[in-house]
Protein backbone atom coordinates (compact mmCIF):
# COMPACT_ATOMS: atom_id res chain seq x y z
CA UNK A 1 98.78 -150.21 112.85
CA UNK A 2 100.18 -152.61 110.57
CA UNK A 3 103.56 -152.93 112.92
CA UNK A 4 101.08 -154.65 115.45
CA UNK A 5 99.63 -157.06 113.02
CA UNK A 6 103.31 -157.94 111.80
CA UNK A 7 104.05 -158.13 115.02
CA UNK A 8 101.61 -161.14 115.71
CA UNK A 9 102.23 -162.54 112.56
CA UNK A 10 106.07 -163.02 113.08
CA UNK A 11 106.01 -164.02 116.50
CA UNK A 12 102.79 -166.95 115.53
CA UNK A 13 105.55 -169.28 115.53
CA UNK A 14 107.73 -167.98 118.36
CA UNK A 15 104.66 -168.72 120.69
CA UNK A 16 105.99 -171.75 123.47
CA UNK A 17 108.99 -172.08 122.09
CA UNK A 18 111.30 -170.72 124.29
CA UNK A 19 113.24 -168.11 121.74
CA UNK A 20 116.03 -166.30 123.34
CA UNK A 21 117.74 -164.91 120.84
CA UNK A 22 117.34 -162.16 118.10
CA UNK A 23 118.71 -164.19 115.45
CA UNK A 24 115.86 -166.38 113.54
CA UNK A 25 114.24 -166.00 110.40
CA UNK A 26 111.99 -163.72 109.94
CA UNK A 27 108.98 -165.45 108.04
CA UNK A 28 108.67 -169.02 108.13
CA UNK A 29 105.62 -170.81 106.15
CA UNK A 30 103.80 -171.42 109.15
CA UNK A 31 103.56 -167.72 110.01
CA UNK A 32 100.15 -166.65 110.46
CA UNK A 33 97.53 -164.02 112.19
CA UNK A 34 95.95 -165.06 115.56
CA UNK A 35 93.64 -163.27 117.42
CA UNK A 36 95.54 -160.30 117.85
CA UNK A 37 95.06 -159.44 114.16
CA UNK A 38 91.20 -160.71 114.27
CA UNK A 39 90.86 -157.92 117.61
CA UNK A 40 93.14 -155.22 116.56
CA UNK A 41 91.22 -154.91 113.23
CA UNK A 42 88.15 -155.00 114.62
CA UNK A 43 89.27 -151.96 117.28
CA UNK A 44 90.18 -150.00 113.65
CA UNK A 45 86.59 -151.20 112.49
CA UNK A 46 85.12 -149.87 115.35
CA UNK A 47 86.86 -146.56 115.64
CA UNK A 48 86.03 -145.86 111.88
CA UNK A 49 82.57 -146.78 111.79
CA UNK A 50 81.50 -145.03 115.73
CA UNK A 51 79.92 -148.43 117.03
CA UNK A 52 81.13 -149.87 120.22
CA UNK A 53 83.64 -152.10 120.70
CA UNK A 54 81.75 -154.86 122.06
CA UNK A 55 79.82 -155.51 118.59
CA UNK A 56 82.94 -154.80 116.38
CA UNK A 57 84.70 -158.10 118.87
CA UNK A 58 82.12 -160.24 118.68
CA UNK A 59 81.51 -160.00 115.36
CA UNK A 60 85.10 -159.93 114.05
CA UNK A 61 85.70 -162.92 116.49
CA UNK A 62 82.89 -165.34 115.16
CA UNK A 63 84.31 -165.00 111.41
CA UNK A 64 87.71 -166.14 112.58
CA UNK A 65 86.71 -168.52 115.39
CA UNK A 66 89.93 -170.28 115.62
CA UNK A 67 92.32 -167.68 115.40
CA UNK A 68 93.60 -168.48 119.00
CA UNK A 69 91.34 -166.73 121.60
CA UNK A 70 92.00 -167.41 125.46
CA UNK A 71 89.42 -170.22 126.70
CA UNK A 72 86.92 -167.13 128.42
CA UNK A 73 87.31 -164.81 125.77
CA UNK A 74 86.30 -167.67 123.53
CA UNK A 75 83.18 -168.16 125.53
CA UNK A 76 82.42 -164.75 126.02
CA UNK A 77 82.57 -164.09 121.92
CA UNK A 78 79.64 -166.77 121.94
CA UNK A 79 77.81 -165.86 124.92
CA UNK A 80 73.79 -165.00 124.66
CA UNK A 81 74.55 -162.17 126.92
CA UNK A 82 78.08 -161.49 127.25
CA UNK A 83 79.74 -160.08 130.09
CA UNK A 84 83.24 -158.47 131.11
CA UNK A 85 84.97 -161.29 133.53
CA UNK A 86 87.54 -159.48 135.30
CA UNK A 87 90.60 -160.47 133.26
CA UNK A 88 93.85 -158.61 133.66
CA UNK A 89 95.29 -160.54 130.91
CA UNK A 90 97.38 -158.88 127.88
CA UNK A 91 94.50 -159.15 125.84
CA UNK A 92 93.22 -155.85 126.47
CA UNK A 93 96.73 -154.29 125.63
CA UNK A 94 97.14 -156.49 121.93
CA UNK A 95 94.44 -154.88 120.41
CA UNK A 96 94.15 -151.74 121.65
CA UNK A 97 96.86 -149.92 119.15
CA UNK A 98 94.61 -148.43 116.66
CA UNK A 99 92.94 -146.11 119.70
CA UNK A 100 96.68 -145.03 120.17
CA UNK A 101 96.84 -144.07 116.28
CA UNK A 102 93.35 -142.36 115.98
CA UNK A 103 91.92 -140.27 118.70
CA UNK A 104 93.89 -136.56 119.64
CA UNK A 105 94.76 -136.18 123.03
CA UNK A 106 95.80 -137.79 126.09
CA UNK A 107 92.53 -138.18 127.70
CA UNK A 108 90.52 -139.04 124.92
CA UNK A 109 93.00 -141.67 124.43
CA UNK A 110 93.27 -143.33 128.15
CA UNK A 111 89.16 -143.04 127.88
CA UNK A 112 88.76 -144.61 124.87
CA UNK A 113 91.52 -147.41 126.16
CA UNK A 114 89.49 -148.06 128.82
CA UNK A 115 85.94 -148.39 127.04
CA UNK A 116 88.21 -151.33 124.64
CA UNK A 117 89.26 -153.24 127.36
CA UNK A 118 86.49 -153.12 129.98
CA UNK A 119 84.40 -154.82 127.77
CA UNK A 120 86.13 -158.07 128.74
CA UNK A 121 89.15 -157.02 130.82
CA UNK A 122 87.61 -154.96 133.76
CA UNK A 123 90.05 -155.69 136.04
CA UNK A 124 92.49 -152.61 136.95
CA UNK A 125 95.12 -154.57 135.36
CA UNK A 126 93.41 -155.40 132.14
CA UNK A 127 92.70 -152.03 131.88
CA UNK A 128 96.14 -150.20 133.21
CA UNK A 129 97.39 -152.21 130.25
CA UNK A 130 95.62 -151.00 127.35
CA UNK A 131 96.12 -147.68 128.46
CA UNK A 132 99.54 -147.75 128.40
CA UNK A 133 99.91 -149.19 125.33
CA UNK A 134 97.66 -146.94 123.70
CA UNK A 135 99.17 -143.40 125.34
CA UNK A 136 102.35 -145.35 124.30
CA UNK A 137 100.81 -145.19 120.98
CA UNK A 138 99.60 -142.22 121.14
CA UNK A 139 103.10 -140.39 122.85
CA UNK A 140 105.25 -142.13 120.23
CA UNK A 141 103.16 -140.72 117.23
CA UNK A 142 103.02 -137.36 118.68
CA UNK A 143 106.84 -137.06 118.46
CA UNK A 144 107.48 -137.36 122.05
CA UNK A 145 110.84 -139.01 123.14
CA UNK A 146 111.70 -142.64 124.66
CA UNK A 147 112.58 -140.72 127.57
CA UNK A 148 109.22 -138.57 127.76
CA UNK A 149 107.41 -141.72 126.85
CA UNK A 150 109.14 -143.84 129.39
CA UNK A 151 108.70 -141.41 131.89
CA UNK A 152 105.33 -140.61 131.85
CA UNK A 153 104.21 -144.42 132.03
CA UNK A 154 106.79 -144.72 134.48
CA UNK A 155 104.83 -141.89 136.60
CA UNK A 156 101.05 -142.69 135.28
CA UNK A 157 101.01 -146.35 135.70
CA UNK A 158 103.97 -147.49 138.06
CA UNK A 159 105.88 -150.16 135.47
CA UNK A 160 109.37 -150.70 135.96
CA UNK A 161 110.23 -149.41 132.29
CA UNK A 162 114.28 -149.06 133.67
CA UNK A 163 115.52 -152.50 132.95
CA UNK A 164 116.93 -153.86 130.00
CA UNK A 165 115.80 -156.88 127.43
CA UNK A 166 119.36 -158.49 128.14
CA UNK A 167 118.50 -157.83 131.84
CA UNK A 168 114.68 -159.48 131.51
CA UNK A 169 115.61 -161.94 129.04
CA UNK A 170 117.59 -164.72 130.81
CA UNK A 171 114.89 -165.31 133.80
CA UNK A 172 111.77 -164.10 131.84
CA UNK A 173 109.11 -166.66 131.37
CA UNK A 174 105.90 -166.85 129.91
CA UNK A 175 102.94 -164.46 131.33
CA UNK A 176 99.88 -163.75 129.68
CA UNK A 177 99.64 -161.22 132.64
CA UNK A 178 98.95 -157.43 131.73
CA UNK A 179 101.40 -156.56 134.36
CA UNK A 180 103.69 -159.52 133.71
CA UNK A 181 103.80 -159.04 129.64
CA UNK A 182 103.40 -155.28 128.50
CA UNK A 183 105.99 -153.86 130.76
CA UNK A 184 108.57 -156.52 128.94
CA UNK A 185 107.11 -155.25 125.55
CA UNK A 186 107.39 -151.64 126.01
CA UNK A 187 111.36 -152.33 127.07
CA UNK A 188 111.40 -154.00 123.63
CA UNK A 189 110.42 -151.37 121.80
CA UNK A 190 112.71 -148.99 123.99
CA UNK A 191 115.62 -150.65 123.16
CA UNK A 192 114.78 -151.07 119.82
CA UNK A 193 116.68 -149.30 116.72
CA UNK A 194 113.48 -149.77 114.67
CA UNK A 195 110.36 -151.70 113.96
CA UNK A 196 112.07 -155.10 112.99
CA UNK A 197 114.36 -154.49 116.12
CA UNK A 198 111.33 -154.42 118.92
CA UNK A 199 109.93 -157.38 116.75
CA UNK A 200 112.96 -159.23 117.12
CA UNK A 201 113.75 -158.17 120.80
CA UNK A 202 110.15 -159.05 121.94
CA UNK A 203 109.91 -162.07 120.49
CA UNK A 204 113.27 -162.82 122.31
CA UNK A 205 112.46 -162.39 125.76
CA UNK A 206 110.80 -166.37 125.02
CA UNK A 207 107.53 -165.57 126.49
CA UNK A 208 103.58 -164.79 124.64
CA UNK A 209 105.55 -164.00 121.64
CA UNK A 210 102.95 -162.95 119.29
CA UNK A 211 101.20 -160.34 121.58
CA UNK A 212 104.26 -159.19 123.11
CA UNK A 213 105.98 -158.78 119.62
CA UNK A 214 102.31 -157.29 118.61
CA UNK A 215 102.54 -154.99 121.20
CA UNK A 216 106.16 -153.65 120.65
CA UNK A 217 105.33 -153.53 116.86
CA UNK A 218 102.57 -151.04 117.14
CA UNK A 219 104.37 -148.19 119.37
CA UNK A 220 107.58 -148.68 117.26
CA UNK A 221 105.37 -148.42 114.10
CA UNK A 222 103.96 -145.10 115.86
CA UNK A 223 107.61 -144.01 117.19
CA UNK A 224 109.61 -144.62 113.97
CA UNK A 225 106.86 -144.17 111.50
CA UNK A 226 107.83 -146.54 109.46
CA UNK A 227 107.44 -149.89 108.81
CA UNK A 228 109.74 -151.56 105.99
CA UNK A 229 108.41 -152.96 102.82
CA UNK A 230 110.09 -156.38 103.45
CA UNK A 231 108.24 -156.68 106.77
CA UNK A 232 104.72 -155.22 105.37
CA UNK A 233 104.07 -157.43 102.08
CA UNK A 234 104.71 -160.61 103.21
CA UNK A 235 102.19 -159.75 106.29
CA UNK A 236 99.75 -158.59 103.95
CA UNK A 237 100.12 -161.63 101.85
CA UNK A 238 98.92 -163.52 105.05
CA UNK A 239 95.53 -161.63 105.46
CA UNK A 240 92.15 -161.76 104.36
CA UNK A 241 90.65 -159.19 101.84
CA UNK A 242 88.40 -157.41 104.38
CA UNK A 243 91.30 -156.84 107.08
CA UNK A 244 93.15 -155.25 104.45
CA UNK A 245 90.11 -152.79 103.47
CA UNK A 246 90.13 -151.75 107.40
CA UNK A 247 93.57 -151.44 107.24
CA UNK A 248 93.65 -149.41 104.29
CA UNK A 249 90.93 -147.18 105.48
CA UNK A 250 92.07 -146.99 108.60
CA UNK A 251 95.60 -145.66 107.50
CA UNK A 252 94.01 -143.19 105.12
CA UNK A 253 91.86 -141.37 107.88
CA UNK A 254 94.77 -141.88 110.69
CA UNK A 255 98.18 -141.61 108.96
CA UNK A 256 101.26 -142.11 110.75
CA UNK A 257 103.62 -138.99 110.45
């Protein structure tokens, strides 16, 4: 799980800027989590403790209240009686990793995607995304191939997973979209070489950098099982004590092969 978060933390300052290119530094000093940390730790929280994702947002959300929410999610974390609003933005798919890493089978996994995202993002989109990120998850852990993962969210959810990041880059632009965002990260992490790599080539395409980069950062973390040393201290440097003892714990009880 911690490729997601380094993910989002790397690509905090890629966000609106336009990067098209692979070739920046790695940390700057402005680097920083957003809410894609803030909601993928509290989906870990969640998982580990058995309470539903609904609490485990709202009350991860309110202790980091400007981490960088979209406008409805923000009112929704504050609402008296909070309601899902139909979104099919990539929301649903930034923090939905850690279902991916933890539960043991391919329907238990596209159910449990689906109870994380409908909370907010009920629209088919909202949800078709955090599904496939999470089976990506899930696939990539498992030992499957790129070509059996490709394949069978190819077949399950209908994304065009056959172009290239040098084919995407040059006209891509930015799209907080489900459908206009996660298709772009999962070709990131397919043409990646390892975790840094679908950072880097995520973060590239010069669109929602941080989730998209989140995103790529988590199946790569589940494909290569690995994520370097240079890449996870200076992330964890960057987070609070009580994401790290989620992290930890969650990591203990789900390891990565």
């Amino acid at each position: 799980m911690i490729g997601v978060i380094a993910g989002d933390v790397i690509g905090s300052v890629h966000e609106h800027s336009g990067t098209k290119s692979i070739e920046f530094p790695l940390f700057e000093a402005r680097c920083r989590f957003t809410d894609d940390t803030v909601l993928t730790v509290a989906t870990a929280y969640a998982v580990l403790n058995a309470i539903p994702y609904q609490e485990a947002y709202r009350v991860f959300g309110r202790q980091h209240p400007d981490a960088g929410y979209g406008g409805t999610f923000y009112q929704w974390l504050f609402a008296a009686e909070p309601r899902p609003y139909n979104s099919w933005g990539n929301g649903s798919a930034m923090r939905v990793a850690p279902v991916g890493f933890a539960f043991s089978n391919v329907d238990e996994v596209l159910c449990e995607a689906e109870r994380s995202a409908a909370v907010t993002h009920d629209h088919p989109e909202g949800i078709k995304g955090a599904q496939a990120t999470a089976l990506a998850v899930f696939m990539g852990r498992s030992g499957a191939s790129k070509a059996e993962i490709r394949d069978e969210l190819v077949r399950r959810f209908g994304y065009d997973l056959r172009r290239s990041i040098d084919e995407i880059r040059p006209g891509y632009q930015f799209d907080v979209s489900c459908q206009g965002s996660v298709p772009e990260a999962i070709v990131a992490f397919m043409d990646s070489v390892g975790v840094e790599d679908a950072i880097r080539l995520a973060i590239s395409l010069g669109g929602d950098s941080d989730t998209q980069a989140a995103i790529a950062g988590g199946i790569a973390h589940a494909f290569y099982g690995h994520v370097p040393d240079s890449i996870v201290a200076p992330v964890r440097q960057r987070l609070p004590p009580e994401f790290l003892d989620v992290i930890d714990a969650f990591e203990r009880a789900f390891p990565v092969r």
